[in-house]
N, C-alpha and C. Protein backbone atom coordinates (compact mmCIF):
# COMPACT_ATOMS: atom_id res chain seq x y z
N UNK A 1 0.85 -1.18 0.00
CA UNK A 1 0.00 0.00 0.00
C UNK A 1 0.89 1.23 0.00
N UNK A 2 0.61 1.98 -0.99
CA UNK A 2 1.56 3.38 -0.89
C UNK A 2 1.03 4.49 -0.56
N UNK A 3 1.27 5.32 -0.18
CA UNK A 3 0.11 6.88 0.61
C UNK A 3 0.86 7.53 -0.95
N UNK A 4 0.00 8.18 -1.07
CA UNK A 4 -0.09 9.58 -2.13
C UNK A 4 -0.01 10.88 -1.29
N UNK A 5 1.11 11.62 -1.45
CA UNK A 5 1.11 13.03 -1.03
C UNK A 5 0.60 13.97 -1.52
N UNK A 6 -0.40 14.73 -0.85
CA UNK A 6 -1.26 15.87 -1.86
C UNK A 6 -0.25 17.08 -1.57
N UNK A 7 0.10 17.84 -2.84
CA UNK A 7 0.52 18.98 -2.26
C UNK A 7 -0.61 19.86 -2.02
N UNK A 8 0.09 20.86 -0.96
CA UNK A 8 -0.86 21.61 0.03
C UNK A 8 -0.36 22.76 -1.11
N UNK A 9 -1.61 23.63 -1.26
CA UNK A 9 -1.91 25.09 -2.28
C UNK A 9 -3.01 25.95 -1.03
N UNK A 10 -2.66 26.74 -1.39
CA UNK A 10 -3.60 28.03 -0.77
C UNK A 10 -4.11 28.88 -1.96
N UNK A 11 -5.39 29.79 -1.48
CA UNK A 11 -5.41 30.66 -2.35
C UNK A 11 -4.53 31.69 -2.52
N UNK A 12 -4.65 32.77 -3.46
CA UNK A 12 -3.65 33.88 -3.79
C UNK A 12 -3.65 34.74 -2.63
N UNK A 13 -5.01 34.92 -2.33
CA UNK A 13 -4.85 36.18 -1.04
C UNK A 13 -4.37 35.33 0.32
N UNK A 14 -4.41 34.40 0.16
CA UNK A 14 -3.33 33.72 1.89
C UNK A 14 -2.22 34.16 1.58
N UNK A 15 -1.22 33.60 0.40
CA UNK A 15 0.07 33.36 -0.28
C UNK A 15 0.14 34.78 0.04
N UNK A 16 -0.28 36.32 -0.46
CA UNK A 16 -0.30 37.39 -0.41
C UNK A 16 0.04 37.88 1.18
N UNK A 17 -0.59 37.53 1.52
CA UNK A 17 -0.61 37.71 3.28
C UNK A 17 0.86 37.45 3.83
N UNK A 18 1.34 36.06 3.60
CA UNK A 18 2.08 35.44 4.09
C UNK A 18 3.34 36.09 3.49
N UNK A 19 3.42 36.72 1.93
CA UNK A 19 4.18 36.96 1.84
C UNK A 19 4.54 39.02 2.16
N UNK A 20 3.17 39.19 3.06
CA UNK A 20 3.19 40.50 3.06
C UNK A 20 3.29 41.65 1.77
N UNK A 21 1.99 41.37 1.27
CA UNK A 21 1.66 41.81 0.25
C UNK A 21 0.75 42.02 -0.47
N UNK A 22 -0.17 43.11 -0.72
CA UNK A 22 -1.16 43.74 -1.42
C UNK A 22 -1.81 42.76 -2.21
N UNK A 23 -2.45 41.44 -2.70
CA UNK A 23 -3.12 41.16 -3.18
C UNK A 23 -3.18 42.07 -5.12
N UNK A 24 -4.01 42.67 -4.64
CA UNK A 24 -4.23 43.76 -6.09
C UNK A 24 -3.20 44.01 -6.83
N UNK A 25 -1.94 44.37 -6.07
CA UNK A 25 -0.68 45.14 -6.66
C UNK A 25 0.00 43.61 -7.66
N UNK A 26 -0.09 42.60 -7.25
CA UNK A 26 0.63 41.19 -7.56
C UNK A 26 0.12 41.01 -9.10
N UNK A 27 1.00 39.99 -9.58
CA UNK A 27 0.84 39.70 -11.16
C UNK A 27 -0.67 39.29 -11.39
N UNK A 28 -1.47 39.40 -12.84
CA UNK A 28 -2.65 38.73 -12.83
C UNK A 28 -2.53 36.82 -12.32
N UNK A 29 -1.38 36.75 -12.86
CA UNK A 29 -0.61 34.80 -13.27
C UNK A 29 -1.33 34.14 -11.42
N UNK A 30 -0.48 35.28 -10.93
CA UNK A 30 -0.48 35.18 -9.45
C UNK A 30 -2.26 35.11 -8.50
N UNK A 31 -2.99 36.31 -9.04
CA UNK A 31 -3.75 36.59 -8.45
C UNK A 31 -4.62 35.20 -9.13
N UNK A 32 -4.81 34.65 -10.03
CA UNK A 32 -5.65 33.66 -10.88
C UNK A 32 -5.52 32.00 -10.17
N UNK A 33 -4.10 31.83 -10.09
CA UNK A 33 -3.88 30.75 -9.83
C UNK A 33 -3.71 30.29 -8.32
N UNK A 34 -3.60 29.19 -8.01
CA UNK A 34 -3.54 28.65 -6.87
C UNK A 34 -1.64 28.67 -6.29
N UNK A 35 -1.64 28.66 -4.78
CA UNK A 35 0.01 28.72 -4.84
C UNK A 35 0.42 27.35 -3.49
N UNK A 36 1.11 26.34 -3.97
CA UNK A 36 1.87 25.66 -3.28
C UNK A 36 2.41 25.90 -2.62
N UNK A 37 2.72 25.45 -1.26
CA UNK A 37 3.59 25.85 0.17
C UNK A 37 5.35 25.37 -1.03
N UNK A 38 5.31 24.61 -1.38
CA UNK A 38 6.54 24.76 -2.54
C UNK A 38 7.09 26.20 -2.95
N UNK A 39 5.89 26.69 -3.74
CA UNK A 39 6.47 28.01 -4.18
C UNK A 39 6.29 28.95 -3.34
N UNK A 40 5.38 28.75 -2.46
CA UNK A 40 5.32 30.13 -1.20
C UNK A 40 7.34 30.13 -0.57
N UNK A 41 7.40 28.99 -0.48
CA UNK A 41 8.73 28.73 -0.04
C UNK A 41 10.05 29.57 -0.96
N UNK A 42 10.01 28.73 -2.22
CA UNK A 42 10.42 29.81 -2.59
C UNK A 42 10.33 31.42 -3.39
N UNK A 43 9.32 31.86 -3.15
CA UNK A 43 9.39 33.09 -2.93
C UNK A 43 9.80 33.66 -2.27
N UNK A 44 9.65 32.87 -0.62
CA UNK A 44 9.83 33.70 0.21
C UNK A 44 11.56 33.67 0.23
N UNK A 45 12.28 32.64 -0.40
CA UNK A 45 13.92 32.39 -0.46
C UNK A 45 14.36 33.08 -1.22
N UNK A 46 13.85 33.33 -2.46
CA UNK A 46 14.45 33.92 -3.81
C UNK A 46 13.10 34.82 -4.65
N UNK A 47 12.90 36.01 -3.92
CA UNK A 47 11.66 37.14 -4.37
C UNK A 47 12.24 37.13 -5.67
N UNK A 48 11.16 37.12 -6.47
CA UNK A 48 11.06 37.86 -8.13
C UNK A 48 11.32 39.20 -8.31
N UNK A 49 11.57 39.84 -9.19
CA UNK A 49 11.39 41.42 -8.91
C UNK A 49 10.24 42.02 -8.72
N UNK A 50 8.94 41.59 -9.23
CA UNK A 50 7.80 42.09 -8.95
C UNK A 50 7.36 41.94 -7.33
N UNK A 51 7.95 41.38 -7.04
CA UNK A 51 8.27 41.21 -5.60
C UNK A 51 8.83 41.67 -4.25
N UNK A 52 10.17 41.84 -4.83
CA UNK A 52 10.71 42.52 -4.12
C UNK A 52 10.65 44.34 -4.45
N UNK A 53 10.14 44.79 -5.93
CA UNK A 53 9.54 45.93 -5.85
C UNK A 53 8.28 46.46 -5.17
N UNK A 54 7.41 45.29 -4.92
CA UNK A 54 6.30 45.54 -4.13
C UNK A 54 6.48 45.55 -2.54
N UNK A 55 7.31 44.95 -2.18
CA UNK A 55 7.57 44.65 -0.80
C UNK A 55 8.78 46.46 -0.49
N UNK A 56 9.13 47.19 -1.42
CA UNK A 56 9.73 48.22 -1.28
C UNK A 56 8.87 49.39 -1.37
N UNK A 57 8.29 49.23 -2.11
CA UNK A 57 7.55 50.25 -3.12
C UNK A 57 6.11 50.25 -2.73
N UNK A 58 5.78 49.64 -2.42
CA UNK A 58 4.11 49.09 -2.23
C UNK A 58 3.25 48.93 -3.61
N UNK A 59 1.56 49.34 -3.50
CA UNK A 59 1.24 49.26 -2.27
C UNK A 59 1.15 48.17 -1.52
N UNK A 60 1.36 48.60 -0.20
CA UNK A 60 1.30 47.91 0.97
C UNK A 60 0.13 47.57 1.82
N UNK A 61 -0.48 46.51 2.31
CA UNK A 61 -1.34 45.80 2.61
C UNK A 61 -1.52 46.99 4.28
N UNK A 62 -2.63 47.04 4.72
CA UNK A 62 -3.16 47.25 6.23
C UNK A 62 -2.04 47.18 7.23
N UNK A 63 -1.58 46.03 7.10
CA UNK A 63 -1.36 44.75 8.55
C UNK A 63 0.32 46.19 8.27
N UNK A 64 1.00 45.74 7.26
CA UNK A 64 2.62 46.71 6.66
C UNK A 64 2.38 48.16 7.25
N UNK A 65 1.26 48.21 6.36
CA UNK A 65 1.14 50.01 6.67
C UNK A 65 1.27 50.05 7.98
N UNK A 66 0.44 49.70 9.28
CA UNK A 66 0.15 49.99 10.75
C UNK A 66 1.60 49.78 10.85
N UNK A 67 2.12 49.12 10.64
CA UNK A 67 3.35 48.82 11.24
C UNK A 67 4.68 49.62 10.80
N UNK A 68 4.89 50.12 9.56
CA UNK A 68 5.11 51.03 9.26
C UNK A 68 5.11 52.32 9.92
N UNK A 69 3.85 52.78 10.27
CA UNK A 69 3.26 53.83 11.18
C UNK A 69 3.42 54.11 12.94
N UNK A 70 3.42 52.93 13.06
CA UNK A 70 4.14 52.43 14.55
C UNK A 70 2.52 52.75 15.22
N UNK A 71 1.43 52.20 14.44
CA UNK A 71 0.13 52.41 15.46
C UNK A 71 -0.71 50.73 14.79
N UNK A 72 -2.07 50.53 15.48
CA UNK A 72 -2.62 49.51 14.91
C UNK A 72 -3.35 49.27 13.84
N UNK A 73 -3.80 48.31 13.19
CA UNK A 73 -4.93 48.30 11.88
C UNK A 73 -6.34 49.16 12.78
N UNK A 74 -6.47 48.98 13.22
CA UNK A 74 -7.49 49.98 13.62
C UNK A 74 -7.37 51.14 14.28
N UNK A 75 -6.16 51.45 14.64
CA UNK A 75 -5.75 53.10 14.93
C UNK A 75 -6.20 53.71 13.05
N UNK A 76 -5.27 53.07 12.48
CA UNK A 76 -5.29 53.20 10.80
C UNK A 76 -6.60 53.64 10.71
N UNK A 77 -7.83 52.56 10.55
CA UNK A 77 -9.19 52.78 10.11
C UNK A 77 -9.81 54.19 10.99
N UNK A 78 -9.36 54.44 12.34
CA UNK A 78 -10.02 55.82 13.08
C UNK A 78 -9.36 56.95 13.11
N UNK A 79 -7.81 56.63 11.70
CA UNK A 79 -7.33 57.87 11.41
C UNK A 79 -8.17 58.11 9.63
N UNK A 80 -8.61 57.39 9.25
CA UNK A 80 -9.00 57.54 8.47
C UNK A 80 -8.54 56.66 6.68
N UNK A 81 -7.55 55.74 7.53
CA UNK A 81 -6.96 54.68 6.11
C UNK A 81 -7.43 53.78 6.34
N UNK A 82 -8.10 53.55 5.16
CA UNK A 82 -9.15 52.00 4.84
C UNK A 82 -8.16 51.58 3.42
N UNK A 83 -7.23 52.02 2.89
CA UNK A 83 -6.55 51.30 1.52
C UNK A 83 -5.30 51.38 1.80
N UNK A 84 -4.58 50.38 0.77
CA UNK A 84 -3.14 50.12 0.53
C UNK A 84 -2.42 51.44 0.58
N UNK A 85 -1.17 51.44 0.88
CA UNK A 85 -0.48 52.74 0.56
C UNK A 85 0.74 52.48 0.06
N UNK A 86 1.48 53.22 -0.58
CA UNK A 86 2.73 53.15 -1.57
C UNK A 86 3.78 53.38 -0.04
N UNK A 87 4.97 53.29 0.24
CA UNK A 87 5.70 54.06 0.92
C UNK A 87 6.05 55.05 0.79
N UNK A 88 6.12 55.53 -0.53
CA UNK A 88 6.05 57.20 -0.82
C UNK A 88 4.81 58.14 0.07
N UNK A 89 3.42 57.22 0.01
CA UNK A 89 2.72 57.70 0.83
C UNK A 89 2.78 57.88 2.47
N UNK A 90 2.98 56.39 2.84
CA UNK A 90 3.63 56.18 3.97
C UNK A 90 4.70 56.95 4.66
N UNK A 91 5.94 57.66 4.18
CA UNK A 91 6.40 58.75 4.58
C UNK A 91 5.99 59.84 4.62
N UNK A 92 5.22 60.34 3.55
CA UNK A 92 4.57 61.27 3.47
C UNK A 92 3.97 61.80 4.71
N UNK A 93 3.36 60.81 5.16
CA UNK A 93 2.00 60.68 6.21
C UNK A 93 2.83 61.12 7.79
N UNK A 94 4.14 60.60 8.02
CA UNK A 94 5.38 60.60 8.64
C UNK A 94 5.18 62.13 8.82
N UNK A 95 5.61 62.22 7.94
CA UNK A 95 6.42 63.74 7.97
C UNK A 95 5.47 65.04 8.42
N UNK A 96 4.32 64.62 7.57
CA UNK A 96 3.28 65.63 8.05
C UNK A 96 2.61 65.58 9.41
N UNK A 97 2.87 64.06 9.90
CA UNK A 97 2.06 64.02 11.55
C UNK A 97 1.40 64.08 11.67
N UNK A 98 0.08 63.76 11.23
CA UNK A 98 -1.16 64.35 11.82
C UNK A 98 -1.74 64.09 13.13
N UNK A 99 -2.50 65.14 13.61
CA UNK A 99 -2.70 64.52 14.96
C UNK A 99 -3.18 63.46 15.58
N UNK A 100 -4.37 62.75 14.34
CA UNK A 100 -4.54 61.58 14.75
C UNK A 100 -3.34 60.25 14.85
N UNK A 101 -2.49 60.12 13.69
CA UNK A 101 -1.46 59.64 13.84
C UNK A 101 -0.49 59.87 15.03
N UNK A 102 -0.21 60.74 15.35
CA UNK A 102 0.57 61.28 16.89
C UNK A 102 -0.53 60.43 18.14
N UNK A 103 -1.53 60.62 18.17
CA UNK A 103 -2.71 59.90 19.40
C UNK A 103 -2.47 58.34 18.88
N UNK A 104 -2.65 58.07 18.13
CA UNK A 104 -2.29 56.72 17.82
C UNK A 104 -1.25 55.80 18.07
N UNK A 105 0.03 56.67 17.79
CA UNK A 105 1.13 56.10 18.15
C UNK A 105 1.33 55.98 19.85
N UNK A 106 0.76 57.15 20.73
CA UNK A 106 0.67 57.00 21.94
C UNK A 106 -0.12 55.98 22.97
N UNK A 107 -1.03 56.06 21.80
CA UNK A 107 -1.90 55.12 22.28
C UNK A 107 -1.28 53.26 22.31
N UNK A 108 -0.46 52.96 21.31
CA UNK A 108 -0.13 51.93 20.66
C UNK A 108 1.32 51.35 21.66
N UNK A 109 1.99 53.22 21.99
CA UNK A 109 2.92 53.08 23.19
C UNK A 109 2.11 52.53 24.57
N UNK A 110 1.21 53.17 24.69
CA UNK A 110 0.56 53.15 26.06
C UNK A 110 0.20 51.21 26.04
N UNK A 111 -0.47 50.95 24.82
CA UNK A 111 -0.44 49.27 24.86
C UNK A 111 0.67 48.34 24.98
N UNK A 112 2.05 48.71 24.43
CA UNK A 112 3.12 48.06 24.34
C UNK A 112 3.56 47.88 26.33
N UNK A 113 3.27 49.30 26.43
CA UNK A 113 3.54 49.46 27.94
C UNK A 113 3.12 48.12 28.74
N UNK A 114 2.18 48.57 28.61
CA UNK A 114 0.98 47.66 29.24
C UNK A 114 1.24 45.91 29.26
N UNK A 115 1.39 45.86 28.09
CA UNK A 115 1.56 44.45 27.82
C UNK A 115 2.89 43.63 28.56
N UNK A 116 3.69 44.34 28.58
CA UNK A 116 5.26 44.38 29.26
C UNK A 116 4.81 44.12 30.72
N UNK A 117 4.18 45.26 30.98
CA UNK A 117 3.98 45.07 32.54
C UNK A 117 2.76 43.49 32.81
N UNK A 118 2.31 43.39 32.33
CA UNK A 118 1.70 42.50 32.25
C UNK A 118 1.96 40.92 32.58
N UNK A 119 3.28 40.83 31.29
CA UNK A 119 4.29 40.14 31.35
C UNK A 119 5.10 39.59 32.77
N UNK A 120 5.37 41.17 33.08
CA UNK A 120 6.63 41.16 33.72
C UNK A 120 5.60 40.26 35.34
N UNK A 121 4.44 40.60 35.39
CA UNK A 121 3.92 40.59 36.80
C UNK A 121 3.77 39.10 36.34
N UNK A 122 3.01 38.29 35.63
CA UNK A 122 2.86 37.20 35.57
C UNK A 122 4.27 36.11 35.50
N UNK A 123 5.05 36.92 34.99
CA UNK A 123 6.69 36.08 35.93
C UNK A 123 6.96 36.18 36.63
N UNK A 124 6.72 37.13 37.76
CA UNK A 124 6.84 37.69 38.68
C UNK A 124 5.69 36.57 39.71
N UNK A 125 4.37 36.25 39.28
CA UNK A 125 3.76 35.12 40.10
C UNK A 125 4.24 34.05 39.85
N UNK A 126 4.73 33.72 38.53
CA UNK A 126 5.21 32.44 38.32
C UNK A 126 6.86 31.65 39.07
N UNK A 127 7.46 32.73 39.38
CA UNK A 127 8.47 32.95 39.68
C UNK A 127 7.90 32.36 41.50
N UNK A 128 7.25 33.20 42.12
CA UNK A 128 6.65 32.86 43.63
C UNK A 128 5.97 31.70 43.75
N UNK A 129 5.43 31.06 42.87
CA UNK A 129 4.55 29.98 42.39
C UNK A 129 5.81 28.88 42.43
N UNK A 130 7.16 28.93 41.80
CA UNK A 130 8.05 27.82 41.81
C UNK A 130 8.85 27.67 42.75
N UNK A 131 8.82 28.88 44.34
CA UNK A 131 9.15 28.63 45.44
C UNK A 131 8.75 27.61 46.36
């Protein structure tokens, strides 16, 4: 009896994700077809140029942008970005500051904070817990 290996494929917008990347902006070849953890692999080893220009250049997916910005996908949506952005835009946005962007980033500090301390106290029981 022999087992048959299926290769595993995702759709385009997972593959997109995974490879941090705009969906829309990607080849039609790409967006049409199905993609193998094979070629997700190597993409992710050896980017194409359409690839590695998109991953420079954008546009850039939500999840990039926030992070980019140093605030969350939904700081983003209550500053007012619901779409992809180029990094040309993305600095742009930098430079000018807006105030919602400035509250955002504080806000995003104030969570990082948080989370740390969070951390730190639950080692801090775990730590008294292995006495």
């Amino acid at each position: 009896m022999t087992s048959h290996k299926t290769t595993q494929t995702m759709k385009p917008a997972t593959a997109a994700k995974k490879l941090g990347v705009y969906l829309e902006a990607t080849p039609a070849e790409f967006q049409e077809g199905t993609v193998s953890r094979a070629e997700l692999n190597a993409l992710q080893v050896d980017p194409p140029a359409w690839l590695q220009e998109l991953r420079r250049n954008g546009p850039h997916p939500r999840p990039v942008v926030a992070a980019k910005l140093g605030v969350s996908i939904a700081g983003l949506a209550r500053g007012g970005v619901t779409e992809a952005l180029t990094t040309e835009q993305i600095e742009a946005l930098k430079q000018e500051n807006p105030e919602w962007l400035q509250k955002e980033r504080a806000t995003q500090a104030e969570v990082r904070k948080e989370a740390v301390r969070i951390k730190e106290k639950q080692a801090e029981r775990a730590e008294r817990q292995s006495q």
